[in-house]
PDB file of N, CA and C in Angstrom:
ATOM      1  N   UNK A   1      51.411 -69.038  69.788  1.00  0.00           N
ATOM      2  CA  UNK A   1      50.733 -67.864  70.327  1.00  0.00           C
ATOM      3  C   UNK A   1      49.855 -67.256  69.248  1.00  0.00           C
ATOM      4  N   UNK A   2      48.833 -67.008  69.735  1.00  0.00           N
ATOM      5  CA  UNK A   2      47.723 -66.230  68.997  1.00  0.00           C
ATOM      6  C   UNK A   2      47.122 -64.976  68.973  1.00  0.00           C
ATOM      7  N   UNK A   3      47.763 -63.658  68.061  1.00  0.00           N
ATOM      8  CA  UNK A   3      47.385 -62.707  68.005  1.00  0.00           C
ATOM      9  C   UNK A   3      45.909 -62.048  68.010  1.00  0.00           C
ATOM     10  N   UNK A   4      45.748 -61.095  68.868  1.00  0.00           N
ATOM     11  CA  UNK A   4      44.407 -60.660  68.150  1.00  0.00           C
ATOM     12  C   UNK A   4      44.529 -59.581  68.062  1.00  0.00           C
ATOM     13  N   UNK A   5      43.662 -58.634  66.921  1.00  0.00           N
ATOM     14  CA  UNK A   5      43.748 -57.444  66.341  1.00  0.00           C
ATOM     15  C   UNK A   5      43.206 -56.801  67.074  1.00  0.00           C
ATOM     16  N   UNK A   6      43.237 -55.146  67.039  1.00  0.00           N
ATOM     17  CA  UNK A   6      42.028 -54.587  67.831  1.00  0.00           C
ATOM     18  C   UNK A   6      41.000 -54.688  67.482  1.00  0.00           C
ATOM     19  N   UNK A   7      39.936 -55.060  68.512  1.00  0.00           N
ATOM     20  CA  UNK A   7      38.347 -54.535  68.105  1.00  0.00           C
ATOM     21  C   UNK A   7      38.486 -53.402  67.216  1.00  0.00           C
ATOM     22  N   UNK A   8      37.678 -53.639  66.372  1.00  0.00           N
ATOM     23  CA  UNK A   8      37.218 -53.045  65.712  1.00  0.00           C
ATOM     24  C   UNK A   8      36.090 -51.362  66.128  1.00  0.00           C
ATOM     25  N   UNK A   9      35.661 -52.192  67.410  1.00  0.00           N
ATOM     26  CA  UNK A   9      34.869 -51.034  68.057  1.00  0.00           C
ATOM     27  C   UNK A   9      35.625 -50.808  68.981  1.00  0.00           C
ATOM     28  N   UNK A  10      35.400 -49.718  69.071  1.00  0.00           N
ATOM     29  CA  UNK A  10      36.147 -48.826  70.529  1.00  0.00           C
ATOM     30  C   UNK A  10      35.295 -49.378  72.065  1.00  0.00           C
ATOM     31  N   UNK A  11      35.712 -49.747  72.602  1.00  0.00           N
ATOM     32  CA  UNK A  11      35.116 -50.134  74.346  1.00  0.00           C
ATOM     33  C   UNK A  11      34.214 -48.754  75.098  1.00  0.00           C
ATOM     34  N   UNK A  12      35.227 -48.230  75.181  1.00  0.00           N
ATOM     35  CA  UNK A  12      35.333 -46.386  75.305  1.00  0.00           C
ATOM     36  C   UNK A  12      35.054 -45.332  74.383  1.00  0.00           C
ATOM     37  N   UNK A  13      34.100 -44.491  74.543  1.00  0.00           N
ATOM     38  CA  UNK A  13      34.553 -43.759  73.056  1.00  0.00           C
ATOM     39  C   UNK A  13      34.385 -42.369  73.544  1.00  0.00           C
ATOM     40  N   UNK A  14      34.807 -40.954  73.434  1.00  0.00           N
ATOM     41  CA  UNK A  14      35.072 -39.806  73.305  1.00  0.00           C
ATOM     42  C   UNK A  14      33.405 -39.426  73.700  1.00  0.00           C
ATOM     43  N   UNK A  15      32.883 -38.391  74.627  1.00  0.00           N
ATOM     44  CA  UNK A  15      31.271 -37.863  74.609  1.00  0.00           C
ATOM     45  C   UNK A  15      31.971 -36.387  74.586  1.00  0.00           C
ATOM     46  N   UNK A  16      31.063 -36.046  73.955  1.00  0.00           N
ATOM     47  CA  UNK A  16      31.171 -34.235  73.882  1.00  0.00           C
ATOM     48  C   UNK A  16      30.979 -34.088  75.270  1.00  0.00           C
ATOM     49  N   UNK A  17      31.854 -32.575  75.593  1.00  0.00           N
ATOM     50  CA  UNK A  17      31.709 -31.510  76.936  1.00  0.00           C
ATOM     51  C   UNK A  17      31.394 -30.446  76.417  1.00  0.00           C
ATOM     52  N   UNK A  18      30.200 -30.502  76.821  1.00  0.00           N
ATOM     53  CA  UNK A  18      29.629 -28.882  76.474  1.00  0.00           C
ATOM     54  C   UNK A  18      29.431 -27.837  78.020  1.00  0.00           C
ATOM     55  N   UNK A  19      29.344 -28.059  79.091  1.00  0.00           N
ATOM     56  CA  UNK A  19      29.141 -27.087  79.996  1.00  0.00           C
ATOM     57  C   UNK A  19      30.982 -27.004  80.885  1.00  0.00           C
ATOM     58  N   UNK A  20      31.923 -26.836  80.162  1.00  0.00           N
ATOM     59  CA  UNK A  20      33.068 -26.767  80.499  1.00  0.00           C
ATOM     60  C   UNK A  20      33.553 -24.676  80.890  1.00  0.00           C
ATOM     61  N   UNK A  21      34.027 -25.196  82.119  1.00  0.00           N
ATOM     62  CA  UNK A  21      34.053 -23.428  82.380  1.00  0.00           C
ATOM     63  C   UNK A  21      35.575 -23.520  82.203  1.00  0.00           C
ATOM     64  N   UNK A  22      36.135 -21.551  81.996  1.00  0.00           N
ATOM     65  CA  UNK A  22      37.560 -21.285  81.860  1.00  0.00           C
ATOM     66  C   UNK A  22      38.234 -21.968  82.827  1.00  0.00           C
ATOM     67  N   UNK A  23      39.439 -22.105  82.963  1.00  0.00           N
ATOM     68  CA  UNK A  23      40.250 -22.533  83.934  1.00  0.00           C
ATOM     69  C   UNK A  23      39.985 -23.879  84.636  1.00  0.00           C
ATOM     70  N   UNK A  24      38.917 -24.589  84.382  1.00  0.00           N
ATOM     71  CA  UNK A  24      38.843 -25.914  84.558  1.00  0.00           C
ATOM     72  C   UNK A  24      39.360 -27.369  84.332  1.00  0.00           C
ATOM     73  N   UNK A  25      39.437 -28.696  84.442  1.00  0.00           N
ATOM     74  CA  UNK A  25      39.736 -29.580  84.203  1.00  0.00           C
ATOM     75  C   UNK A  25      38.836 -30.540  83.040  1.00  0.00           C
ATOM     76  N   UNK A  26      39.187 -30.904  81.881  1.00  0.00           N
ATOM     77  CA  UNK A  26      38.270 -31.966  81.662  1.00  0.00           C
ATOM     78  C   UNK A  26      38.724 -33.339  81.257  1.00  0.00           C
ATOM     79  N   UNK A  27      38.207 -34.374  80.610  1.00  0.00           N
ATOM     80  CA  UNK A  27      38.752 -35.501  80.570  1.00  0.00           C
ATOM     81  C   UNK A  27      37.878 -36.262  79.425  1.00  0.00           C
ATOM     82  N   UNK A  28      38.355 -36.262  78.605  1.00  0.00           N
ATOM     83  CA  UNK A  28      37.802 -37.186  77.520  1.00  0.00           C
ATOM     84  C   UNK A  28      38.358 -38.593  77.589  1.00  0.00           C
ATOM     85  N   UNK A  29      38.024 -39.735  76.860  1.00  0.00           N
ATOM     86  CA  UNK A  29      37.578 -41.412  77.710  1.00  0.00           C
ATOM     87  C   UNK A  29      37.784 -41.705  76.247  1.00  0.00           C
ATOM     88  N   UNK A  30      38.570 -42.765  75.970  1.00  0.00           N
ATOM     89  CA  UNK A  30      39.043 -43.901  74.553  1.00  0.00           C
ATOM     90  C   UNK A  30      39.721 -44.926  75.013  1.00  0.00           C
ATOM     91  N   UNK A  31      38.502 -46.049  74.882  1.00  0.00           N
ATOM     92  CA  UNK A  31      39.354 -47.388  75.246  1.00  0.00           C
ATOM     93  C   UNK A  31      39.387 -48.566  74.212  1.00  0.00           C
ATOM     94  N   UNK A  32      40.058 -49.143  73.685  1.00  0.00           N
ATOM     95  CA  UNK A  32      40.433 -50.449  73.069  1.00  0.00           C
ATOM     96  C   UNK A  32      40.661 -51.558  73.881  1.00  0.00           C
ATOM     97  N   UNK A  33      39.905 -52.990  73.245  1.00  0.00           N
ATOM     98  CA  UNK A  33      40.418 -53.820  73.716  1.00  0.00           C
ATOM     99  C   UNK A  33      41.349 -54.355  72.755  1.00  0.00           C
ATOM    100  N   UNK A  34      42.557 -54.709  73.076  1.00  0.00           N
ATOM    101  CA  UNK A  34      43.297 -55.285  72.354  1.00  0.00           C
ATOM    102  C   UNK A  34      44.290 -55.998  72.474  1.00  0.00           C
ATOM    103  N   UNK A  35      45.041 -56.757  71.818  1.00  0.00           N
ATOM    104  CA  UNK A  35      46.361 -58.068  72.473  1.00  0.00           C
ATOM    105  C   UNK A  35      46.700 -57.843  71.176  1.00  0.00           C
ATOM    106  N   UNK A  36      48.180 -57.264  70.789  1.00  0.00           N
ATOM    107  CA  UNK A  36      49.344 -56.607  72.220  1.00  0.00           C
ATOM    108  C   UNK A  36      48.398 -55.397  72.483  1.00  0.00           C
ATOM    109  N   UNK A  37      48.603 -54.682  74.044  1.00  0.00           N
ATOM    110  CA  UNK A  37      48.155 -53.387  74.115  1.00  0.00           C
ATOM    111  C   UNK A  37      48.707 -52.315  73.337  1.00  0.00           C
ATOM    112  N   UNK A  38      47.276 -51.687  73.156  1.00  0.00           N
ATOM    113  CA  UNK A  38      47.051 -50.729  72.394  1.00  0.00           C
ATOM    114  C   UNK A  38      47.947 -49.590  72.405  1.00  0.00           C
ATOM    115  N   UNK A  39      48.448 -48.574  72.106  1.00  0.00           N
ATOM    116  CA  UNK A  39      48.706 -47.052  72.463  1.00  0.00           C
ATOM    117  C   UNK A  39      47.666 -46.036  72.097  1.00  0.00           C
ATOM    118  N   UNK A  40      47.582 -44.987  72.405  1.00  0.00           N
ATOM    119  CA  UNK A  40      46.515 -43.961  71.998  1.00  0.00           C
ATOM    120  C   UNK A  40      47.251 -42.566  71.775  1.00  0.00           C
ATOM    121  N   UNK A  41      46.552 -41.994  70.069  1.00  0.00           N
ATOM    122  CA  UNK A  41      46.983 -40.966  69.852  1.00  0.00           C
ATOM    123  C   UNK A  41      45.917 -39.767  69.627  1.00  0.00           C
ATOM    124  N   UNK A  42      45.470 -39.131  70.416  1.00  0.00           N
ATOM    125  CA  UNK A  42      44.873 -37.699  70.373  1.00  0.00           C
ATOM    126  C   UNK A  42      44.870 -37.039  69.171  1.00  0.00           C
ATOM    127  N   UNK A  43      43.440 -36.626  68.530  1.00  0.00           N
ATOM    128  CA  UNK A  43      43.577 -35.512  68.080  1.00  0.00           C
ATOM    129  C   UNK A  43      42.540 -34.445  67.810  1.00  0.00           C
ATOM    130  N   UNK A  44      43.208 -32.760  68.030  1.00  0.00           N
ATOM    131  CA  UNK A  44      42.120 -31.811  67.873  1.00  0.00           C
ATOM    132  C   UNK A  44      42.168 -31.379  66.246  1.00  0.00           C
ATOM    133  N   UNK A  45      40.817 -31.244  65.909  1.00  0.00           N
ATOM    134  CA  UNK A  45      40.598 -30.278  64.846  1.00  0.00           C
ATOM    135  C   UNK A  45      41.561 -30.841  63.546  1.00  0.00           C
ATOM    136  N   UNK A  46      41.779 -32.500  63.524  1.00  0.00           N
ATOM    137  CA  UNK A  46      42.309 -32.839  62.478  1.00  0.00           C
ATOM    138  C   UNK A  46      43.837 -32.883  62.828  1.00  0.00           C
ATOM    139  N   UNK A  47      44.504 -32.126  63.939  1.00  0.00           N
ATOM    140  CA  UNK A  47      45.826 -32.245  64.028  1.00  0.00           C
ATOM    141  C   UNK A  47      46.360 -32.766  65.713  1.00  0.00           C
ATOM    142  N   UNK A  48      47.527 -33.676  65.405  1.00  0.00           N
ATOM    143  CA  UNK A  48      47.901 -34.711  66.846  1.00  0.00           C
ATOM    144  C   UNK A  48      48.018 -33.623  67.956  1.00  0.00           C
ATOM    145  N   UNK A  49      47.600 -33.895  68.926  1.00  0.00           N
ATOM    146  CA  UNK A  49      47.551 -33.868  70.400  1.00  0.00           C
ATOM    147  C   UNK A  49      48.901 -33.669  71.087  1.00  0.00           C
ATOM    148  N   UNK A  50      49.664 -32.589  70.945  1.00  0.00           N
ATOM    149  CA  UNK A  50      51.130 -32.644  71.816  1.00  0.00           C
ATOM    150  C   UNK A  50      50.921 -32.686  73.146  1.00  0.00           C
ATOM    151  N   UNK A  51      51.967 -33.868  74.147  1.00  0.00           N
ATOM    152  CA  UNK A  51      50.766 -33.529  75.291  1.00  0.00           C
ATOM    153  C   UNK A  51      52.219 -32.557  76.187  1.00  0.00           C
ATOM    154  N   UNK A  52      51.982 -31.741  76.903  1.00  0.00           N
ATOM    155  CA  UNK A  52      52.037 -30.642  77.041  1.00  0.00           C
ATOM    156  C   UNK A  52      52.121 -30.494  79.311  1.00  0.00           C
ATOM    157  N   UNK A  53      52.467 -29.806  79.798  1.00  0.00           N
ATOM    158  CA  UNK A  53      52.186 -29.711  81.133  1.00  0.00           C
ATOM    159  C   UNK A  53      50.160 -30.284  81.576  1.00  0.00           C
ATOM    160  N   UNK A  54      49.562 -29.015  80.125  1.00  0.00           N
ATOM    161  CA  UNK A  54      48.495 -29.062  80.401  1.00  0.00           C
ATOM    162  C   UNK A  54      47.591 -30.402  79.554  1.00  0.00           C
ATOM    163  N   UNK A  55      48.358 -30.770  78.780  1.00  0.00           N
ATOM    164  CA  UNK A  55      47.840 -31.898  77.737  1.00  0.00           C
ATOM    165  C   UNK A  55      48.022 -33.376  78.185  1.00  0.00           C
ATOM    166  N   UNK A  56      47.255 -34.045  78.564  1.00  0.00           N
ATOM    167  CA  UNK A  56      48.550 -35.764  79.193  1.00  0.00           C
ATOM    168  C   UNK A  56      47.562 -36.527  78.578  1.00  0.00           C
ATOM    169  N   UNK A  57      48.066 -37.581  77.794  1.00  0.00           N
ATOM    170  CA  UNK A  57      47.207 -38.712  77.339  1.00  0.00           C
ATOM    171  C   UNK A  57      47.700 -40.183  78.228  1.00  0.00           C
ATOM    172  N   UNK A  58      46.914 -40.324  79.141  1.00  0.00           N
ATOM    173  CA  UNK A  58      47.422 -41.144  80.108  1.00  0.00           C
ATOM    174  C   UNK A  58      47.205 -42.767  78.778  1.00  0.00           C
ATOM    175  N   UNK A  59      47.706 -44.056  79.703  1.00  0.00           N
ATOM    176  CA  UNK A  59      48.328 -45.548  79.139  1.00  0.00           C
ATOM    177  C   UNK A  59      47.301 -45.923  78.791  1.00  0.00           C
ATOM    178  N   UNK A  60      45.764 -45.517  79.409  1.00  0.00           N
ATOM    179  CA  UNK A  60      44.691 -46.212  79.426  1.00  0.00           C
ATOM    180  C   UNK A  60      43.643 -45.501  78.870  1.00  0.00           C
ATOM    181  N   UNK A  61      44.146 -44.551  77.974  1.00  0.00           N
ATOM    182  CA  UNK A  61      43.665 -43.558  76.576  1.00  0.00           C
ATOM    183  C   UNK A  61      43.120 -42.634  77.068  1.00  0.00           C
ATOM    184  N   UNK A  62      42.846 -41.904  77.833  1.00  0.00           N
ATOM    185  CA  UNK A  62      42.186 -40.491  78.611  1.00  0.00           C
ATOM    186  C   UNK A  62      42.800 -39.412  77.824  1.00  0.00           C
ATOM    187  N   UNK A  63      42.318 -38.138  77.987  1.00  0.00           N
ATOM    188  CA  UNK A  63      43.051 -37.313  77.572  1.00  0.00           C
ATOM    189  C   UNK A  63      42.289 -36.467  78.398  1.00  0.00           C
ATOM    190  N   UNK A  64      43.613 -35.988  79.457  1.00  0.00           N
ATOM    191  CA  UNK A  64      43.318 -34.639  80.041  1.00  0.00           C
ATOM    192  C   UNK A  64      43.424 -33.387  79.847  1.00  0.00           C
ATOM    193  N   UNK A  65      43.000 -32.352  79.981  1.00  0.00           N
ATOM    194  CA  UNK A  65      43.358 -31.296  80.030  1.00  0.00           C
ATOM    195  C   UNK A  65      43.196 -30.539  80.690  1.00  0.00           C
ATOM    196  N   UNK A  66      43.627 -29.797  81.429  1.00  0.00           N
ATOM    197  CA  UNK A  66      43.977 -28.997  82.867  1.00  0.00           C
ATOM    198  C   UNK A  66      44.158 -27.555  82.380  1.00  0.00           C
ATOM    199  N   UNK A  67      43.577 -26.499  82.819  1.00  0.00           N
ATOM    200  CA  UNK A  67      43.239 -24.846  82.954  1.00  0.00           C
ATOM    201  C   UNK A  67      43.160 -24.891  81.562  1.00  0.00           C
ATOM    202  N   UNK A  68      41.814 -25.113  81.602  1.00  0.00           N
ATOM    203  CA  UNK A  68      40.835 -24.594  80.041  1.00  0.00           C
ATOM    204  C   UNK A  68      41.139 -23.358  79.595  1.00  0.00           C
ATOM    205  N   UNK A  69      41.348 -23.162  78.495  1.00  0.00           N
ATOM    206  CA  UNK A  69      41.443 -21.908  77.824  1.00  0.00           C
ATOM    207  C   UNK A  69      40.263 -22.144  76.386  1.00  0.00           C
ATOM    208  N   UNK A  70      40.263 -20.904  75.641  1.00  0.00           N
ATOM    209  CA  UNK A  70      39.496 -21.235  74.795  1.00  0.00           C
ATOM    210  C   UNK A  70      40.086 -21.674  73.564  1.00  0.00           C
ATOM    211  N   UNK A  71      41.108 -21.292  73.425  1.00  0.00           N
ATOM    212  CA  UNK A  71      42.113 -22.586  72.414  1.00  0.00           C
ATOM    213  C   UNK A  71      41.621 -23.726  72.420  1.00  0.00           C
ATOM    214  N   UNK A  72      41.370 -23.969  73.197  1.00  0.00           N
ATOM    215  CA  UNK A  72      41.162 -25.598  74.047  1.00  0.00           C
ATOM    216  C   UNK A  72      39.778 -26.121  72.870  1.00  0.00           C
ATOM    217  N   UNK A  73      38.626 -25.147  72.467  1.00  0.00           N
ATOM    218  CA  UNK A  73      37.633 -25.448  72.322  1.00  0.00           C
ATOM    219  C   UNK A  73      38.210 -26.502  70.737  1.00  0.00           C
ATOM    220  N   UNK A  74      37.058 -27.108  70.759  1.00  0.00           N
ATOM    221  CA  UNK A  74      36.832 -28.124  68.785  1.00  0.00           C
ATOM    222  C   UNK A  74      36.818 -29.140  69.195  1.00  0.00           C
ATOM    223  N   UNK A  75      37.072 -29.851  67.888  1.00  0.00           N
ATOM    224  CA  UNK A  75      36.529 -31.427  68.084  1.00  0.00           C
ATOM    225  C   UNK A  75      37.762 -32.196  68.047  1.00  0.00           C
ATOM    226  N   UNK A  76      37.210 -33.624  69.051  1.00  0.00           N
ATOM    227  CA  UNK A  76      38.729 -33.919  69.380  1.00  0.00           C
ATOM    228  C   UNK A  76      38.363 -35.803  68.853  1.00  0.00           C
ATOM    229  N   UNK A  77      39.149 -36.501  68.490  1.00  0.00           N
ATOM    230  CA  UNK A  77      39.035 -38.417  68.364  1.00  0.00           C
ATOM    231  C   UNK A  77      40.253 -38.815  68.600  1.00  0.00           C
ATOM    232  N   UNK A  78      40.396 -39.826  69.308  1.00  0.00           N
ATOM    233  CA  UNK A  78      41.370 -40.750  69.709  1.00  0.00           C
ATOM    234  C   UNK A  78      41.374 -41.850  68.569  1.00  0.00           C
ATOM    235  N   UNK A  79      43.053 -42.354  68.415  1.00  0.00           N
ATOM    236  CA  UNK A  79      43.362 -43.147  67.407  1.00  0.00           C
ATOM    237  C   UNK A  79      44.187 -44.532  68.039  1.00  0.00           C
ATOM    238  N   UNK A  80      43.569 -45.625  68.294  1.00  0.00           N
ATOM    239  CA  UNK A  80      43.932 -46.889  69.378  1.00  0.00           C
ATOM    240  C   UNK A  80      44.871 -47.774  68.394  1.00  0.00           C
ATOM    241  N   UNK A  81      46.141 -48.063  68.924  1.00  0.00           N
ATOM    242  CA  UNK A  81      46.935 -48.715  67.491  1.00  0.00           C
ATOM    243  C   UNK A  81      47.916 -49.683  68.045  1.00  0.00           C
ATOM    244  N   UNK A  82      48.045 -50.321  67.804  1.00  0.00           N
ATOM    245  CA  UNK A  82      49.423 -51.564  67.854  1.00  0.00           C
ATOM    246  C   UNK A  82      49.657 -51.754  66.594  1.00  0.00           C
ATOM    247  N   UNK A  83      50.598 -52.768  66.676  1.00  0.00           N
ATOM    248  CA  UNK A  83      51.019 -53.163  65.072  1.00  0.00           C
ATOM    249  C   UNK A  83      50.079 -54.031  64.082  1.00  0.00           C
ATOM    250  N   UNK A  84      49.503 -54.469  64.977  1.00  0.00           N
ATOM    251  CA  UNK A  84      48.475 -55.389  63.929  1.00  0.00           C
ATOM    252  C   UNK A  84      47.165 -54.350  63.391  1.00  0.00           C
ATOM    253  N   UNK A  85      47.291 -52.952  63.588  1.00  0.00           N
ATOM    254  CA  UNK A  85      45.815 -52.113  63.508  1.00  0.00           C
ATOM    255  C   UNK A  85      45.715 -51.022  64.043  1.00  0.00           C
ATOM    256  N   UNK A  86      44.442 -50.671  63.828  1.00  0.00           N
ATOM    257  CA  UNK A  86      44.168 -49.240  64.108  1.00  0.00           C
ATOM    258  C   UNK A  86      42.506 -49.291  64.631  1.00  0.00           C
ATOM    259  N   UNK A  87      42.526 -48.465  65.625  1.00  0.00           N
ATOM    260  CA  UNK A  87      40.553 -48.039  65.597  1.00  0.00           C
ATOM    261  C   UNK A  87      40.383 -46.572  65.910  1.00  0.00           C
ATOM    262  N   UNK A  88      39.674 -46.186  64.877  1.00  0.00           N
ATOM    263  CA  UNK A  88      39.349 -44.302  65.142  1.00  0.00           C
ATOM    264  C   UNK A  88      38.305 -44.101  66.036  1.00  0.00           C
ATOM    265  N   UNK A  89      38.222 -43.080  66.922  1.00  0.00           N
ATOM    266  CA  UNK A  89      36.609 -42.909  67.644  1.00  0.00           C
ATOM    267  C   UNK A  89      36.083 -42.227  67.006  1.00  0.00           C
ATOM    268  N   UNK A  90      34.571 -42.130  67.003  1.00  0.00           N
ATOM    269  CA  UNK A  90      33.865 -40.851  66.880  1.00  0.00           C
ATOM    270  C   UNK A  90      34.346 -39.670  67.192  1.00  0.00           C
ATOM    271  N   UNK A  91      33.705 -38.181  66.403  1.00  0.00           N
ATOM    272  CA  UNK A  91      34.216 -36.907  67.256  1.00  0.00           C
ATOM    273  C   UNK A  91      33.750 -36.411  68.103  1.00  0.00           C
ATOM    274  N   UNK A  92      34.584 -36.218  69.270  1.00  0.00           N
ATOM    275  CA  UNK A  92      33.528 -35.617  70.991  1.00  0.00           C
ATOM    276  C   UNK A  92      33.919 -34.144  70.376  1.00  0.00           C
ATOM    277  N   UNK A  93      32.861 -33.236  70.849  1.00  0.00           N
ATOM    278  CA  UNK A  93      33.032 -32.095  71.167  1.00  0.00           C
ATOM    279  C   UNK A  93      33.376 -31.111  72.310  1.00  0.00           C
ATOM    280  N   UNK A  94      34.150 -30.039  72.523  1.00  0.00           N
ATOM    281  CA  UNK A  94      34.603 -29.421  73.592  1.00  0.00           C
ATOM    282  C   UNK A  94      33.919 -27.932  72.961  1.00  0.00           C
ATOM    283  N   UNK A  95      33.096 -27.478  74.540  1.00  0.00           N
ATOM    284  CA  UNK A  95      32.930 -26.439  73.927  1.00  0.00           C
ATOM    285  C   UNK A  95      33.128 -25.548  75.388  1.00  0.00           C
ATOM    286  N   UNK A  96      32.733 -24.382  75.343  1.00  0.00           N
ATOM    287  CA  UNK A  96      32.992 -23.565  76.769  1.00  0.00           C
ATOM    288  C   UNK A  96      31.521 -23.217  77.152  1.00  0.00           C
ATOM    289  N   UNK A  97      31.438 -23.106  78.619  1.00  0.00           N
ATOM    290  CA  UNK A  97      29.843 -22.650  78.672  1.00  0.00           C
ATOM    291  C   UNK A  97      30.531 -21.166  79.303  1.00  0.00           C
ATOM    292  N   UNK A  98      29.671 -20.790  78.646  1.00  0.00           N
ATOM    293  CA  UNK A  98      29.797 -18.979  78.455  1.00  0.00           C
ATOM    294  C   UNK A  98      28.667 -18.521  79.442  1.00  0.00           C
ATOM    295  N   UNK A  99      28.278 -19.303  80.365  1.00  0.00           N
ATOM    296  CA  UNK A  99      27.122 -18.779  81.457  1.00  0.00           C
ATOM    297  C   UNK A  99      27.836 -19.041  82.619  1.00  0.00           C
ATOM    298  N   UNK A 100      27.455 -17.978  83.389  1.00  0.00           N
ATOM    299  CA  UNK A 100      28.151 -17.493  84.555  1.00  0.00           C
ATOM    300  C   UNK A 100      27.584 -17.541  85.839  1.00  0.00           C
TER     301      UNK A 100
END
């Protein structure tokens, strides 16, 4: 049997949300291809992603988040890993649109 590492590039990678209103839903996107499958670990502002009622990092690397608050706002990258590796994304941005 023949291992392969993760890509190196992300499939998927994190896009900034900038017109995100309070109390809304959003969904940031991180995919790896990889053999064994990957896991995915979230993170804001430099620190891991607890996922939370409102926090869920679904199998297939998403990261939701459900009734926006402004906590919520900064920059967020997904970290794609099995044992043979690692791949970081770029940083998406979350921001709130403050127009009404």
């Amino acid at each position: 049997m023949i291992a392969i590492d993760i890509d190196s590039s992300l499939k998927r990678r994190p896009k900034n949300i900038s017109k995100a209103a309070l109390g809304s839903n959003v969904k940031f996107s991180c995919t790896a291809r990889s053999y064994p499958k990957a896991t995915y670990v979230w993170y804001k502002d430099g620190s891991a992603v607890s996922q939370t009622v409102r926090r869920i990092i679904t199998e297939t690397g998403e990261l939701v988040i459900s009734e926006l608050r402004a906590s919520d706002v900064g920059q967020y990258h997904c970290i794609a890993q099995n044992y043979l590796g690692y791949a970081k994304s770029t940083f998406a941005k979350l921001h709130i649109d403050e127009c009404k």
